[in-house]
Every structure is written in C-alpha cells, then in structure tokens.
N, C-alpha and C. Protein backbone atom coordinates (compact mmCIF):
# COMPACT_ATOMS: atom_id res chain seq x y z
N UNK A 1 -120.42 32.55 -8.52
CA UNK A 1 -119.18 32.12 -9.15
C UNK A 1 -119.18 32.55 -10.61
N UNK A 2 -118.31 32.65 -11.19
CA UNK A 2 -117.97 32.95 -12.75
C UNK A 2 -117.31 32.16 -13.59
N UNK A 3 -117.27 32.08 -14.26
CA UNK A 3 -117.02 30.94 -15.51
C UNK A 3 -115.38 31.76 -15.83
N UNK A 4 -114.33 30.57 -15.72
CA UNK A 4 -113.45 30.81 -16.25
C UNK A 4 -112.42 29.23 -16.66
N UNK A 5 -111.32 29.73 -17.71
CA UNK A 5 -110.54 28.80 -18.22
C UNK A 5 -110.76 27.20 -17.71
N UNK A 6 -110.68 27.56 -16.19
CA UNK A 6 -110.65 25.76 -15.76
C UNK A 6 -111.86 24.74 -15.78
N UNK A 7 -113.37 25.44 -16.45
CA UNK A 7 -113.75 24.89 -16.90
C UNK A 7 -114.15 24.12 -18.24
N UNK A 8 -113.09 24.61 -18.77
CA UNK A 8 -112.73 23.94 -20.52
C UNK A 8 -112.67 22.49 -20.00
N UNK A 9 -113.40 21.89 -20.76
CA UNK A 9 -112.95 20.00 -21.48
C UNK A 9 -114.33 19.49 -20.00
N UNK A 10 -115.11 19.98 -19.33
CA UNK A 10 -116.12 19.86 -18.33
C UNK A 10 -117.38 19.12 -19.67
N UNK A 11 -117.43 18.12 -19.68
CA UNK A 11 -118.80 17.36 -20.10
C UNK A 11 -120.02 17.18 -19.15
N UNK A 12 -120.72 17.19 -19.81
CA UNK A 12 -122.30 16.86 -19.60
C UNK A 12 -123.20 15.87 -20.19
N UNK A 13 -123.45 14.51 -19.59
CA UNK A 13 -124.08 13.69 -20.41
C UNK A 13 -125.64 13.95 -20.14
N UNK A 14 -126.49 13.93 -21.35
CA UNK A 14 -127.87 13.60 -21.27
C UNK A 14 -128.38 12.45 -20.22
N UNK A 15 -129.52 13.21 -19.48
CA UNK A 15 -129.31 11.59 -18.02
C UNK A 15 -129.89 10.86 -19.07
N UNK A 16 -130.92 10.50 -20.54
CA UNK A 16 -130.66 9.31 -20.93
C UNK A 16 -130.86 9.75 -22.80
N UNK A 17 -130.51 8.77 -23.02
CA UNK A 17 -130.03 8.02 -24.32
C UNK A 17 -132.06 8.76 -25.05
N UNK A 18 -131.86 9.34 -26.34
CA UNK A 18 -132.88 9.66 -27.25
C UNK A 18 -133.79 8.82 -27.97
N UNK A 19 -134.71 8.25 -28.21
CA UNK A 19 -134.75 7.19 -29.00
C UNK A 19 -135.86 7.72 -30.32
N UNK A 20 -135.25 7.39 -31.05
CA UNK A 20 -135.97 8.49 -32.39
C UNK A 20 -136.74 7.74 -33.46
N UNK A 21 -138.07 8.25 -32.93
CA UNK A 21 -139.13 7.80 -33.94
C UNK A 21 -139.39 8.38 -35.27
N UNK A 22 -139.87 7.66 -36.03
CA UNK A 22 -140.71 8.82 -37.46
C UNK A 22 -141.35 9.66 -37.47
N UNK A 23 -142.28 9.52 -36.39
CA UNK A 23 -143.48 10.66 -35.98
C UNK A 23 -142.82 11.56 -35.26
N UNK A 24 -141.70 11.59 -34.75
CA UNK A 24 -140.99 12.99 -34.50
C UNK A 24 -140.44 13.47 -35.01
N UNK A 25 -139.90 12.59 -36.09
CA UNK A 25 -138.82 13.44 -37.28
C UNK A 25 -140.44 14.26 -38.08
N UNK A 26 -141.46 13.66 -38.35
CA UNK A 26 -142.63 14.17 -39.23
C UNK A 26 -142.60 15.70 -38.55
N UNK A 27 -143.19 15.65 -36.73
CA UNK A 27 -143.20 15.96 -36.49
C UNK A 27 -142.53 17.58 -36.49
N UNK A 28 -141.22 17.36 -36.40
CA UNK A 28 -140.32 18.45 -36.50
C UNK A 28 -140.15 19.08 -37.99
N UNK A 29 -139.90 18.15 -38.96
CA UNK A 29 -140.13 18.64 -40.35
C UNK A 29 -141.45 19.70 -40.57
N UNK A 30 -142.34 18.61 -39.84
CA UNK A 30 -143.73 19.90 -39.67
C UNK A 30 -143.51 21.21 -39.06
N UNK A 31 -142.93 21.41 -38.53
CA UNK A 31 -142.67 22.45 -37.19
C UNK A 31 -141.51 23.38 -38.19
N UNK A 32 -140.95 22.99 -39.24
CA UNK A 32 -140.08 24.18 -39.23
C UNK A 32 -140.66 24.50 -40.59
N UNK A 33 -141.29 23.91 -41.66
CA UNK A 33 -142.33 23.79 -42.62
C UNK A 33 -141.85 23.46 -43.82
N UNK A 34 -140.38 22.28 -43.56
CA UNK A 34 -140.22 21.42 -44.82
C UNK A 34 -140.60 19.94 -44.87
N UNK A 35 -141.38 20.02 -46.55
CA UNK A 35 -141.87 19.40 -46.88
C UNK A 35 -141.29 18.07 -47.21
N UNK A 36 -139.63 18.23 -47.15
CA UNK A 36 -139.27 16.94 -47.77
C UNK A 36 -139.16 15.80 -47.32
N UNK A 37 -139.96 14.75 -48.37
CA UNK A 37 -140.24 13.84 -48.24
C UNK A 37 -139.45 12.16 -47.62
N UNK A 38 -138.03 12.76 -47.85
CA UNK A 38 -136.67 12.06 -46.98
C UNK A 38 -137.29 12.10 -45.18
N UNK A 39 -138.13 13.09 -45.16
CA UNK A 39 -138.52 13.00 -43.86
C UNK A 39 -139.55 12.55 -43.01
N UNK A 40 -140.15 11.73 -44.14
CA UNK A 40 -141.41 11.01 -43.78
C UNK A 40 -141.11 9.34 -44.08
N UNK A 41 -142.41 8.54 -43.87
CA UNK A 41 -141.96 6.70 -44.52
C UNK A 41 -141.16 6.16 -42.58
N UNK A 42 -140.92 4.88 -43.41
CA UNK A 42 -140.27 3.93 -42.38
C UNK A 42 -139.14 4.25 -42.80
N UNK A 43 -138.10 5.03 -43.66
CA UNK A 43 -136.64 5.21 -43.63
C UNK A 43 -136.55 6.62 -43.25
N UNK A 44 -137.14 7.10 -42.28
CA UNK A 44 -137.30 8.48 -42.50
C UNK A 44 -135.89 9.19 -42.12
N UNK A 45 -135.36 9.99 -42.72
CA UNK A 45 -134.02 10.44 -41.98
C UNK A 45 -134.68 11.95 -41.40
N UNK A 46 -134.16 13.01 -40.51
CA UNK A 46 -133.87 13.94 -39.87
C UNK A 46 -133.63 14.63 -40.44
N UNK A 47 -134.13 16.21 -40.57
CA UNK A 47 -133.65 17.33 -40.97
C UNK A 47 -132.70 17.66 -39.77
N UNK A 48 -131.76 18.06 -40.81
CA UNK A 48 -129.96 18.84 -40.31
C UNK A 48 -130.53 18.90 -38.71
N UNK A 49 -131.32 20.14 -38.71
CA UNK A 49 -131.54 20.65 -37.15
C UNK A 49 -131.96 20.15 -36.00
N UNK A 50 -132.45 19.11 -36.67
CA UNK A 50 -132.82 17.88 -35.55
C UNK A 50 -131.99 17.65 -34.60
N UNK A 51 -130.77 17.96 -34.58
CA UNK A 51 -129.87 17.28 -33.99
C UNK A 51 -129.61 18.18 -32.57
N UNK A 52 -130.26 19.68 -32.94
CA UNK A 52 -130.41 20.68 -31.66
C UNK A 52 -131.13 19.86 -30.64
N UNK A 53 -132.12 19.55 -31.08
CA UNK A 53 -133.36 19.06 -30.07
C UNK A 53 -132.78 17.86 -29.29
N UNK A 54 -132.13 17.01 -30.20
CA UNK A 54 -131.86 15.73 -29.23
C UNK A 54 -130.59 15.85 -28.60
N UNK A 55 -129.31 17.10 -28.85
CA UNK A 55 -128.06 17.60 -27.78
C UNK A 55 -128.70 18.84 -26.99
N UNK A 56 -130.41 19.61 -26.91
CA UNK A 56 -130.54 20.17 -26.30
C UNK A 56 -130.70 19.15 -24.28
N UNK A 57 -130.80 18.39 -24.48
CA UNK A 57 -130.89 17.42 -23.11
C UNK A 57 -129.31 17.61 -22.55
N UNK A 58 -128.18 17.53 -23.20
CA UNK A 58 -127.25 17.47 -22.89
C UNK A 58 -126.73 19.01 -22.08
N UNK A 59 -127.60 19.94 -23.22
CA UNK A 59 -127.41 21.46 -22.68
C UNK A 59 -127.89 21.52 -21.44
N UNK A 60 -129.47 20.93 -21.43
CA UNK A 60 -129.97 21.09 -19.97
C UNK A 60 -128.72 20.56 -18.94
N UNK A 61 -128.48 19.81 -19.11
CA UNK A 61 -127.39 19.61 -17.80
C UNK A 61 -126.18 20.66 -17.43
N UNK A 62 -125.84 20.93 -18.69
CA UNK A 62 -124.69 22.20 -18.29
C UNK A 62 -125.33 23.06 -17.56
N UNK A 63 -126.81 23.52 -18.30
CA UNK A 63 -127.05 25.15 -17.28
C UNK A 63 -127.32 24.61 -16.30
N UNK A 64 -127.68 23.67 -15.95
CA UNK A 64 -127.74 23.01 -14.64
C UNK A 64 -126.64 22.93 -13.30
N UNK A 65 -125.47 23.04 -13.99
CA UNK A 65 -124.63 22.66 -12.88
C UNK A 65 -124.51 23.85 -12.43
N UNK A 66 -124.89 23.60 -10.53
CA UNK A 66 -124.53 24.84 -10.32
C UNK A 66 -123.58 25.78 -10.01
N UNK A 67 -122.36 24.93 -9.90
CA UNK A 67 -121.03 25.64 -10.07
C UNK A 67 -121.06 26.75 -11.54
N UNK A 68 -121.44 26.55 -12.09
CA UNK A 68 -121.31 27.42 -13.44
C UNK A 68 -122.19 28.61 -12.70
N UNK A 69 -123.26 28.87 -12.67
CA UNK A 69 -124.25 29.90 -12.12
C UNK A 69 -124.40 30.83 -12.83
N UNK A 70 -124.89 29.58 -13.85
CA UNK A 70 -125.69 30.48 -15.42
C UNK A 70 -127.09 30.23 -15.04
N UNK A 71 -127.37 31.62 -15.15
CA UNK A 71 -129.03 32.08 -15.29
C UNK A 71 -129.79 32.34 -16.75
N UNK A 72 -130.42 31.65 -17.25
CA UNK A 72 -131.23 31.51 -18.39
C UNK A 72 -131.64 33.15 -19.00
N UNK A 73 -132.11 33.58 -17.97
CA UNK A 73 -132.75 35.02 -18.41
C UNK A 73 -131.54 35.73 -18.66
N UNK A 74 -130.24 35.18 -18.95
CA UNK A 74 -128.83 36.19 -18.53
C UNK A 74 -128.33 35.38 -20.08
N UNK A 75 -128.91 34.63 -20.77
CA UNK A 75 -127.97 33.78 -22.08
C UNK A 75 -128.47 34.21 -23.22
N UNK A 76 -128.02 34.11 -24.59
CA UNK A 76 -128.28 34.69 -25.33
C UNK A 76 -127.54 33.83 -25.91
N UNK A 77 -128.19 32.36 -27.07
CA UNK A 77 -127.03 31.58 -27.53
C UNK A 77 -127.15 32.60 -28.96
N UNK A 78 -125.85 31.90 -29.26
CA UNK A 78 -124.99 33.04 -30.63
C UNK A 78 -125.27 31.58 -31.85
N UNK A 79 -123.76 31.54 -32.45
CA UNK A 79 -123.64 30.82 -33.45
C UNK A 79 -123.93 29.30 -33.32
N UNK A 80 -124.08 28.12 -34.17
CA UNK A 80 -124.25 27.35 -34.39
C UNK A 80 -124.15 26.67 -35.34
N UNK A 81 -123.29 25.46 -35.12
CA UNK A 81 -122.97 24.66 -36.47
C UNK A 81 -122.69 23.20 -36.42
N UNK A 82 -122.97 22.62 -37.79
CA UNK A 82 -123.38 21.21 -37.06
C UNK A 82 -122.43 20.34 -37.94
N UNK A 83 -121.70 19.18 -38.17
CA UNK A 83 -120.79 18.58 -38.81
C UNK A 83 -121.20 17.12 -38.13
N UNK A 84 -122.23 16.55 -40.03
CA UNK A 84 -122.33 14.62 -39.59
C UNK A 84 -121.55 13.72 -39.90
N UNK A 85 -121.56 12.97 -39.23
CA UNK A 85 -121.08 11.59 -40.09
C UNK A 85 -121.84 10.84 -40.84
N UNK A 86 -123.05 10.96 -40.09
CA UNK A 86 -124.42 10.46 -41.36
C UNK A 86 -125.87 11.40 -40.66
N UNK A 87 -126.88 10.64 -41.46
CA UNK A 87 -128.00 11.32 -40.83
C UNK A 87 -128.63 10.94 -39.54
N UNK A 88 -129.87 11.71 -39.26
CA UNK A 88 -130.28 10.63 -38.02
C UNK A 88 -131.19 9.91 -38.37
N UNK A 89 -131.47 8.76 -37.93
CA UNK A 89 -132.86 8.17 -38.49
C UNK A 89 -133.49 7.82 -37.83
N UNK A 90 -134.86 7.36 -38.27
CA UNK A 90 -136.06 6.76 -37.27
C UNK A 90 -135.16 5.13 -36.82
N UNK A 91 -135.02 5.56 -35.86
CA UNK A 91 -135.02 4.00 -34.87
C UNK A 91 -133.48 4.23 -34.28
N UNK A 92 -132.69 4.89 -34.25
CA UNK A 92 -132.01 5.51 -33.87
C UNK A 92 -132.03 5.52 -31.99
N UNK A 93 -131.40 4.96 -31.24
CA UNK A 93 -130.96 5.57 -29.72
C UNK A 93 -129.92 6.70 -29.93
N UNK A 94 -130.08 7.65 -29.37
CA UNK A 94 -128.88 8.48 -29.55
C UNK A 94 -128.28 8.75 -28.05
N UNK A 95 -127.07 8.86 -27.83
CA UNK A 95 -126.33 9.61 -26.40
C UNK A 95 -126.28 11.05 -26.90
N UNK A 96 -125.87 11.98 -26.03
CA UNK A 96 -125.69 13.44 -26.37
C UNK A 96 -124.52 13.94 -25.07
N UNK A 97 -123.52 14.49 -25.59
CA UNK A 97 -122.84 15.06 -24.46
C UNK A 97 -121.92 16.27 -24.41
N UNK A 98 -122.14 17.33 -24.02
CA UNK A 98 -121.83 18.51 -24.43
C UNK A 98 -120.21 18.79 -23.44
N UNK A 99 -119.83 19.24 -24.40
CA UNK A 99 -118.46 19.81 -23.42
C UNK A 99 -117.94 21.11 -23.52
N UNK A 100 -117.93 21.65 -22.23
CA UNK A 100 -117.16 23.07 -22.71
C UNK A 100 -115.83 23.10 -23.82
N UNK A 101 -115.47 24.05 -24.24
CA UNK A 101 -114.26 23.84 -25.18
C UNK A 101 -113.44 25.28 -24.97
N UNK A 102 -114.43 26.59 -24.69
CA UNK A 102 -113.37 27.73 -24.87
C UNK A 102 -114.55 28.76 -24.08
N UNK A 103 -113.85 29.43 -22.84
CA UNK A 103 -114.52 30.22 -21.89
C UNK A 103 -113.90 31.51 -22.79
N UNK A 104 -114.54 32.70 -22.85
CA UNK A 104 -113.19 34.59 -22.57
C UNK A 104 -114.36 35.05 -22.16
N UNK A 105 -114.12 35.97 -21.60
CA UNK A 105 -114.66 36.98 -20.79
C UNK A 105 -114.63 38.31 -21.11
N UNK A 106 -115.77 39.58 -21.37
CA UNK A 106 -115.44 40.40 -22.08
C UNK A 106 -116.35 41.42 -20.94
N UNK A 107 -116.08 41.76 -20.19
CA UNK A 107 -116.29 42.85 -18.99
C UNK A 107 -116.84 41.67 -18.25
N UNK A 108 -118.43 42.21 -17.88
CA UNK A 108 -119.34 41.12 -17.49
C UNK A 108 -119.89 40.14 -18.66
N UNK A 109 -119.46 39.97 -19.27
CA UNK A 109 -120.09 39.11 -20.60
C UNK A 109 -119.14 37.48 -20.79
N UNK A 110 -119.66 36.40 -20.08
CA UNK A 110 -119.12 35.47 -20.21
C UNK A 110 -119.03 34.94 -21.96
N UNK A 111 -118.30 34.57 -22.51
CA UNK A 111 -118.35 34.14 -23.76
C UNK A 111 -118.15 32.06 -23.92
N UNK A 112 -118.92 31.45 -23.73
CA UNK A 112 -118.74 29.86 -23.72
C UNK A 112 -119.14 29.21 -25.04
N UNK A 113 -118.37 28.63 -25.57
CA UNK A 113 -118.16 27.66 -26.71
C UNK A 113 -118.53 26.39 -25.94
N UNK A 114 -119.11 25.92 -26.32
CA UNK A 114 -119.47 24.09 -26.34
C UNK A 114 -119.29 23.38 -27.49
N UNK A 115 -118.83 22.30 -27.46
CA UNK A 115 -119.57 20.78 -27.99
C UNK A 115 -120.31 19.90 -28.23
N UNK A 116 -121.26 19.84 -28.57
CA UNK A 116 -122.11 18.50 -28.66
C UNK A 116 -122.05 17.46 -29.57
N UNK A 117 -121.75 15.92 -28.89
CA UNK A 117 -121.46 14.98 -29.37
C UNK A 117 -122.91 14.12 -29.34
N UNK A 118 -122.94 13.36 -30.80
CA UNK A 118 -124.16 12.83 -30.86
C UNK A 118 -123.58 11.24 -31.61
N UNK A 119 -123.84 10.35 -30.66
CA UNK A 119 -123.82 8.86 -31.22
C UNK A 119 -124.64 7.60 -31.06
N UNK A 120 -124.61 7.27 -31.44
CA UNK A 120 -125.65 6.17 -31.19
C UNK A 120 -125.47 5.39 -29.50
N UNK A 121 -126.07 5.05 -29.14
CA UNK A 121 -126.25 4.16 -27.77
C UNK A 121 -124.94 3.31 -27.54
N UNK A 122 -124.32 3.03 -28.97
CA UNK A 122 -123.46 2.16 -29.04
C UNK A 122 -121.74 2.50 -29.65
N UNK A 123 -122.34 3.85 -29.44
CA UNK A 123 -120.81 4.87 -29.92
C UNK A 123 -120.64 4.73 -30.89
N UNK A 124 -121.35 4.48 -31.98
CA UNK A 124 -121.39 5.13 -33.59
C UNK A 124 -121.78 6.92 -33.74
N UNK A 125 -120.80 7.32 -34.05
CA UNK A 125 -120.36 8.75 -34.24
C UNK A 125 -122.03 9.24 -35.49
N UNK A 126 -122.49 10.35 -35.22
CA UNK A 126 -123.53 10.64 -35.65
C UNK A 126 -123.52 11.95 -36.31
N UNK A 127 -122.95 12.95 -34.98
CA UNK A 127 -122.99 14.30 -35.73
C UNK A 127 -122.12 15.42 -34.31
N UNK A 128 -121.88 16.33 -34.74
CA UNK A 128 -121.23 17.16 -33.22
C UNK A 128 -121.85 18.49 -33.84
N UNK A 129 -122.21 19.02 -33.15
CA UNK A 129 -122.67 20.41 -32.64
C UNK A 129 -121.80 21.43 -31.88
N UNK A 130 -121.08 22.34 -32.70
CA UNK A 130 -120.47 23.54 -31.91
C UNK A 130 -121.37 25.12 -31.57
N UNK A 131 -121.54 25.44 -30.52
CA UNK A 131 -122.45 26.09 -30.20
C UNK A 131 -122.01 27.68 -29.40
N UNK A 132 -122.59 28.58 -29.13
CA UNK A 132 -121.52 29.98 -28.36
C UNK A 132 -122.79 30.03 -27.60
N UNK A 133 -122.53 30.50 -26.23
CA UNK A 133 -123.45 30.96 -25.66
C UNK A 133 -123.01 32.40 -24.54
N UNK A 134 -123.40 33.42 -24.87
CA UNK A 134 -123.35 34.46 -24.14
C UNK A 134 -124.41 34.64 -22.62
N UNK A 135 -123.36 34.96 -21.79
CA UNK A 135 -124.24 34.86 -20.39
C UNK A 135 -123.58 36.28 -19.66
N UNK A 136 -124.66 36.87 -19.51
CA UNK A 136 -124.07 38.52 -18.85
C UNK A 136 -124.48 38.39 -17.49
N UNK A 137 -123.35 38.68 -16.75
CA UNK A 137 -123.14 38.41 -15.20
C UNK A 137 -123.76 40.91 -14.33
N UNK A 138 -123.93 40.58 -15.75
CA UNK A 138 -123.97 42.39 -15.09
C UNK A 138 -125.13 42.72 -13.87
N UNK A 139 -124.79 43.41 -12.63
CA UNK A 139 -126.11 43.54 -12.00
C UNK A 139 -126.72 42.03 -11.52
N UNK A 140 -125.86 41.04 -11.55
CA UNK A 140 -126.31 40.32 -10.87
C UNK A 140 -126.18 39.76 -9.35
C-alpha cells in the first residue's frame, strides 16, 4: 500500500505514558556533551532535544501500522522542530502522540509531515514536535 492524502489527521498514541527521572535527563545531557547545569539537581529540567526521545515511542507506533507499509531501511527523517510551553522536568509523566498532518508524493518518494504532541499524563500541554520523514517506495 502507499501513503496518500487520506491518511492526514491519523494519530498514534505511545502504548504508555513516559515518566521522567533526573538520571535520564543527566543521562542524555551526558550523551550529547552539555554540561549545563539546569540539567542536573532535584529541579533538573531537559535539554530542548529531549523531547525526541520521549515522542520517539509515539513514532514507533506509526511505523508500525501496517497499513502505512513503511520500511525503516526505506526512511530518511528530514527536518525537525520543536515549540514548548515549558520545559520538561524530572518527575514529569508525559503522553506522546504523533499525527500525520501532510502526505505529497514525489515519484516513488513518499514525503510525511507529522506531529508530536507532548503533555503531561494529565493534559498539561508541554511541547509539539513537527517532524518530515522521507520513505522511498522504489524497487520495492
């Protein structure tokens, strides 16, 4: 099957809710190799990018569905951009839920825009994630 128009506004919820410790925000601060200190302690907040990791669960479910019949070795995500309402912090539950927003098609080259919505357990608005992902159907 191929990805077209009528799957715009198609969500994907994370099967569960994130729950965000300090030692993973340390963690990840470690991992990309900033030092700042907003990212350590018992108030620790999240670097910006954090927010990939905890709407990447939500992604897993899209490539998942198999009506779409996106193959991993066939994607190539593009742009990315992220818009908060606040930061994330240690102690934090988060939901994550991605939604298609805009399919085109450029020979064999699917072109998919997503969404990712990030809020607390309790629907406090957190941050959204707009994302492109290229998937080439060529030879397949």
């Amino acid at each position: 099957m191929t990805i077209d128009a009528t799957m715009v506004g198609r969500s994907y919820a994370a099967a569960e809710s994130y729950q965000v410790g300090r030692e993973k925000i340390r963690e990840f601060a470690d991992a990309i190799g900033d030092r700042n200190p907003a990212y350590r302690g018992d108030d620790a907040i999240a670097p910006p990018t954090f927010a990939f990791m905890v709407g990447s669960r939500a992604l897993e479910e899209l490539l998942n569905d198999e009506e779409l019949g996106l193959r991993l070795d066939r994607i190539v995500h593009g742009a990315q951009k992220f818009s908060y309402t606040r930061p994330i912090k240690a102690g934090d539950a988060i939901a994550a839920t991605a939604t298609i927003t805009t399919v085109r098609k450029a020979g064999p080259v699917e072109v998919i825009m997503y969404e990712t919505t990030l809020t607390t357990v309790d629907g406090e608005p957190i941050a959204t994630a707009t994302s492109t992902l290229s998937h080439n159907r060529a030879d397949a």
